[in-house]
N, C-alpha and C. Protein backbone atom coordinates (compact mmCIF):
# COMPACT_ATOMS: atom_id res chain seq x y z
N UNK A 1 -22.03 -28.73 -29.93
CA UNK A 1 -20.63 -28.42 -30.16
C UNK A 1 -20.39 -26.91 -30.08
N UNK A 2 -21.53 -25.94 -30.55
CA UNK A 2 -21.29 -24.48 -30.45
C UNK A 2 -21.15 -24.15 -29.24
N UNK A 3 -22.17 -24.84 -27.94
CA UNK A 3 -22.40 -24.32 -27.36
C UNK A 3 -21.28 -24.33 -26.43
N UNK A 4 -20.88 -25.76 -26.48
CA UNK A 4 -19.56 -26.20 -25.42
C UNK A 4 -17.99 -25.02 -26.10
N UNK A 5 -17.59 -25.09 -27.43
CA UNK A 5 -17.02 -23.60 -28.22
C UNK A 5 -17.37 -22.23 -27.14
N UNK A 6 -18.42 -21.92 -27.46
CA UNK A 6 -19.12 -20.63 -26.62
C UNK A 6 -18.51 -20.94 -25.33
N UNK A 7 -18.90 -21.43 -24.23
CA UNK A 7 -18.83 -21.87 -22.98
C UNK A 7 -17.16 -22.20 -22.49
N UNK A 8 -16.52 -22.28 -23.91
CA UNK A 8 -14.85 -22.67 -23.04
C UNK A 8 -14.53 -21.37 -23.60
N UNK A 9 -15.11 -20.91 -24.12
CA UNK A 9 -14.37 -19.30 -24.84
C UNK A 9 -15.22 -17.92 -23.59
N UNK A 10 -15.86 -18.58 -23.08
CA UNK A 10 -16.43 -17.42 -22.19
C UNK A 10 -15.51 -17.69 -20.50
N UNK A 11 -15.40 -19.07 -20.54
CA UNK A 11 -14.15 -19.72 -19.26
C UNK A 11 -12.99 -18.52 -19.33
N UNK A 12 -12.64 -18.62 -20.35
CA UNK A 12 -11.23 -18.07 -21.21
C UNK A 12 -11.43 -17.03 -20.42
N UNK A 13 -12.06 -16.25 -20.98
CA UNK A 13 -12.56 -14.79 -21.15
C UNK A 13 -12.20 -14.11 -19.60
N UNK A 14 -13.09 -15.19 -19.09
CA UNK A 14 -13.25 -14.93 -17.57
C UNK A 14 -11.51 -15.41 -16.99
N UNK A 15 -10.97 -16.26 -17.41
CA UNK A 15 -9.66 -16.61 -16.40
C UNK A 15 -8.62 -14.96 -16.72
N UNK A 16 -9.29 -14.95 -17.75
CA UNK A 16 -8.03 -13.61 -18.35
C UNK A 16 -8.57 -12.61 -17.43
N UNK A 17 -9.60 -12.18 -17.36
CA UNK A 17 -10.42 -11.33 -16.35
C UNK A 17 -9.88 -11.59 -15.01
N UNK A 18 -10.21 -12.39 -14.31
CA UNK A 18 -9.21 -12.92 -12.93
C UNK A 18 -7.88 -12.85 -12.64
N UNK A 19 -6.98 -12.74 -13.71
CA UNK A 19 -5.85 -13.10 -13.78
C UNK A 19 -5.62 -11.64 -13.75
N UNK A 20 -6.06 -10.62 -14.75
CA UNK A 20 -5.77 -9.39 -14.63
C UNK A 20 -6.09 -8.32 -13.21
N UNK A 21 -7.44 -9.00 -12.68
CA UNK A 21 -7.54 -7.93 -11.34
C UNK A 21 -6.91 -8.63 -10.01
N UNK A 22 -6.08 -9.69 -10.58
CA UNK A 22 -5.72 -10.24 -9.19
C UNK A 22 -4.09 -9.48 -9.59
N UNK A 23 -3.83 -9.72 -10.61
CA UNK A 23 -2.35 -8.69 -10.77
C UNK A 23 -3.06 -6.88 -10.34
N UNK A 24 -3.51 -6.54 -10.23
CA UNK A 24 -4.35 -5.14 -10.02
C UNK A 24 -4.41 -4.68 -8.61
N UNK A 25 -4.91 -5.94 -7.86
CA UNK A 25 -4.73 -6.40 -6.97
C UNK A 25 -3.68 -6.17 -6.00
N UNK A 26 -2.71 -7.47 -6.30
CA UNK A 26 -1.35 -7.26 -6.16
C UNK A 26 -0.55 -5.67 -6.01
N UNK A 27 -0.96 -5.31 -6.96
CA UNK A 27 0.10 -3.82 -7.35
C UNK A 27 -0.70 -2.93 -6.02
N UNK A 28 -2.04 -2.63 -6.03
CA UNK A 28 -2.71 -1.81 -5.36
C UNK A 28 -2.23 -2.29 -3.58
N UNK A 29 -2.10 -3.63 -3.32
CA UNK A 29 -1.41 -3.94 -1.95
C UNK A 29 -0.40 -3.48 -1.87
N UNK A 30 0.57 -3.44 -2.72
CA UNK A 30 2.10 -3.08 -2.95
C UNK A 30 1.89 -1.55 -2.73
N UNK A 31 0.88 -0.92 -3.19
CA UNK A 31 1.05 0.75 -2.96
C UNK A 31 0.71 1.23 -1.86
N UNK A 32 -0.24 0.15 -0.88
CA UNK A 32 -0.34 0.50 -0.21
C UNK A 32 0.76 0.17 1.53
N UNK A 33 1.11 -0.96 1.16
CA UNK A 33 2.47 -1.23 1.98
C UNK A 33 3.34 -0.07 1.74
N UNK A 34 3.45 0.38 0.87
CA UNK A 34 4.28 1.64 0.38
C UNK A 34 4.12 2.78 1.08
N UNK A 35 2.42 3.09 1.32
CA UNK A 35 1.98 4.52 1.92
C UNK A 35 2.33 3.87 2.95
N UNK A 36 1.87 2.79 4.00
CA UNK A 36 1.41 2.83 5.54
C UNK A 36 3.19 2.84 5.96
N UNK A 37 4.01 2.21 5.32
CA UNK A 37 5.96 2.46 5.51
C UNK A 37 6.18 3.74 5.56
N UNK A 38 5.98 4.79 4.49
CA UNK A 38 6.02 6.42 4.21
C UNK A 38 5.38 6.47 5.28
N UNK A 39 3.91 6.63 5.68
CA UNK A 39 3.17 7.04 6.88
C UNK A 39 4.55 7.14 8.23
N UNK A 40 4.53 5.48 8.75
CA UNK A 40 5.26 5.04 10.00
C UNK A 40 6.34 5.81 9.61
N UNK A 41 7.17 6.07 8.97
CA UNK A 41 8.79 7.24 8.89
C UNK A 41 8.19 8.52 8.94
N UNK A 42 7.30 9.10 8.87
CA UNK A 42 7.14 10.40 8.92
C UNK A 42 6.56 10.62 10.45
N UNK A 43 6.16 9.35 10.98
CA UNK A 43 5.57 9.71 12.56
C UNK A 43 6.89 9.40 13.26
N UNK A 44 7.91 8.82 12.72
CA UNK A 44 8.88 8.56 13.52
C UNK A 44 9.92 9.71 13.23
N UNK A 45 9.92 10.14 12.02
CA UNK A 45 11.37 11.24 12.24
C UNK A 45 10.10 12.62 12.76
N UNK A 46 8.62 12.58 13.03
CA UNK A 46 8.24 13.81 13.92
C UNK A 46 8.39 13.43 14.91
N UNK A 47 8.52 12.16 15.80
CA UNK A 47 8.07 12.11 16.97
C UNK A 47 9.98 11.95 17.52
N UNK A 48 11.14 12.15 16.95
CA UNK A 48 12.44 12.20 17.27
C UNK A 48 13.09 13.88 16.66
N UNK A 49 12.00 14.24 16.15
CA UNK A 49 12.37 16.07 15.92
C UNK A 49 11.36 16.04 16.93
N UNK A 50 10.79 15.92 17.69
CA UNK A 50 9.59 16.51 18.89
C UNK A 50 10.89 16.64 19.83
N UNK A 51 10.96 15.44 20.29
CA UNK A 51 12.09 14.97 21.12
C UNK A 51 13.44 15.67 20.99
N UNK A 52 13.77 15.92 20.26
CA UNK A 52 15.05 16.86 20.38
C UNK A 52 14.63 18.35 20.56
N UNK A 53 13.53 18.29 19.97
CA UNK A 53 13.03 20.12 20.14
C UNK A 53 12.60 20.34 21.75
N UNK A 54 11.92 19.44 22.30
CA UNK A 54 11.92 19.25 23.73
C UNK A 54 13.24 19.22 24.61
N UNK A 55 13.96 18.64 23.98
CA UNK A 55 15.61 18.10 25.12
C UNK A 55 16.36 19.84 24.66
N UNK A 56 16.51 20.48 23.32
CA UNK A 56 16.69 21.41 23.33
C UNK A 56 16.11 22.99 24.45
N UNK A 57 14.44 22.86 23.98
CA UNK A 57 14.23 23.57 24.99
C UNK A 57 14.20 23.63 26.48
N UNK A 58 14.69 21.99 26.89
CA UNK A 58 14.90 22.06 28.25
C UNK A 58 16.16 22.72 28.66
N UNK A 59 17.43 22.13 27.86
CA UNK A 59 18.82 22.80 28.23
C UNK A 59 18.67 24.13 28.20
N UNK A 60 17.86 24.71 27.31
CA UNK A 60 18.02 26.50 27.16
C UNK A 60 17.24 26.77 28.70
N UNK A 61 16.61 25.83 29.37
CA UNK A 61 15.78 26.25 30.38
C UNK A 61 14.22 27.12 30.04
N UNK A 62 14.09 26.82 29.13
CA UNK A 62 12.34 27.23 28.81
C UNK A 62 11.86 26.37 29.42
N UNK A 63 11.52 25.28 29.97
CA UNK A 63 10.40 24.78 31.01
C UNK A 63 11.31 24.64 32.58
């Protein structure tokens, strides 16, 4: 009887354990969907300031 006690209390132990790094988990995907979105907008408003800094220096006739 102790041992089966012991053995559903160590189950326990462990689902709470699982339950917490899969929420850990979760959050750490979420931060990272977060960076690689931030990333993609910062290559896109450089690569549309490239582009205007280019269409600019063409009208002035620098190339």
């Amino acid at each position: 009887m102790r041992r089966e006690l012991k053995c559903m209390e160590l189950r326990s132990q462990n689902q709470r354990t699982i339950e917490a790094l899969g929420e850990e988990l979760s959050r750490a995907q979420a931060d990272l969907r977060f960076a690689w979105r931030l990333a993609f907008t910062g290559l896109a408003i450089a690569a549309v300031a490239t582009g205007a800094m280019v269409a600019i220096a063409q009208a002035a006739g620098m190339f």
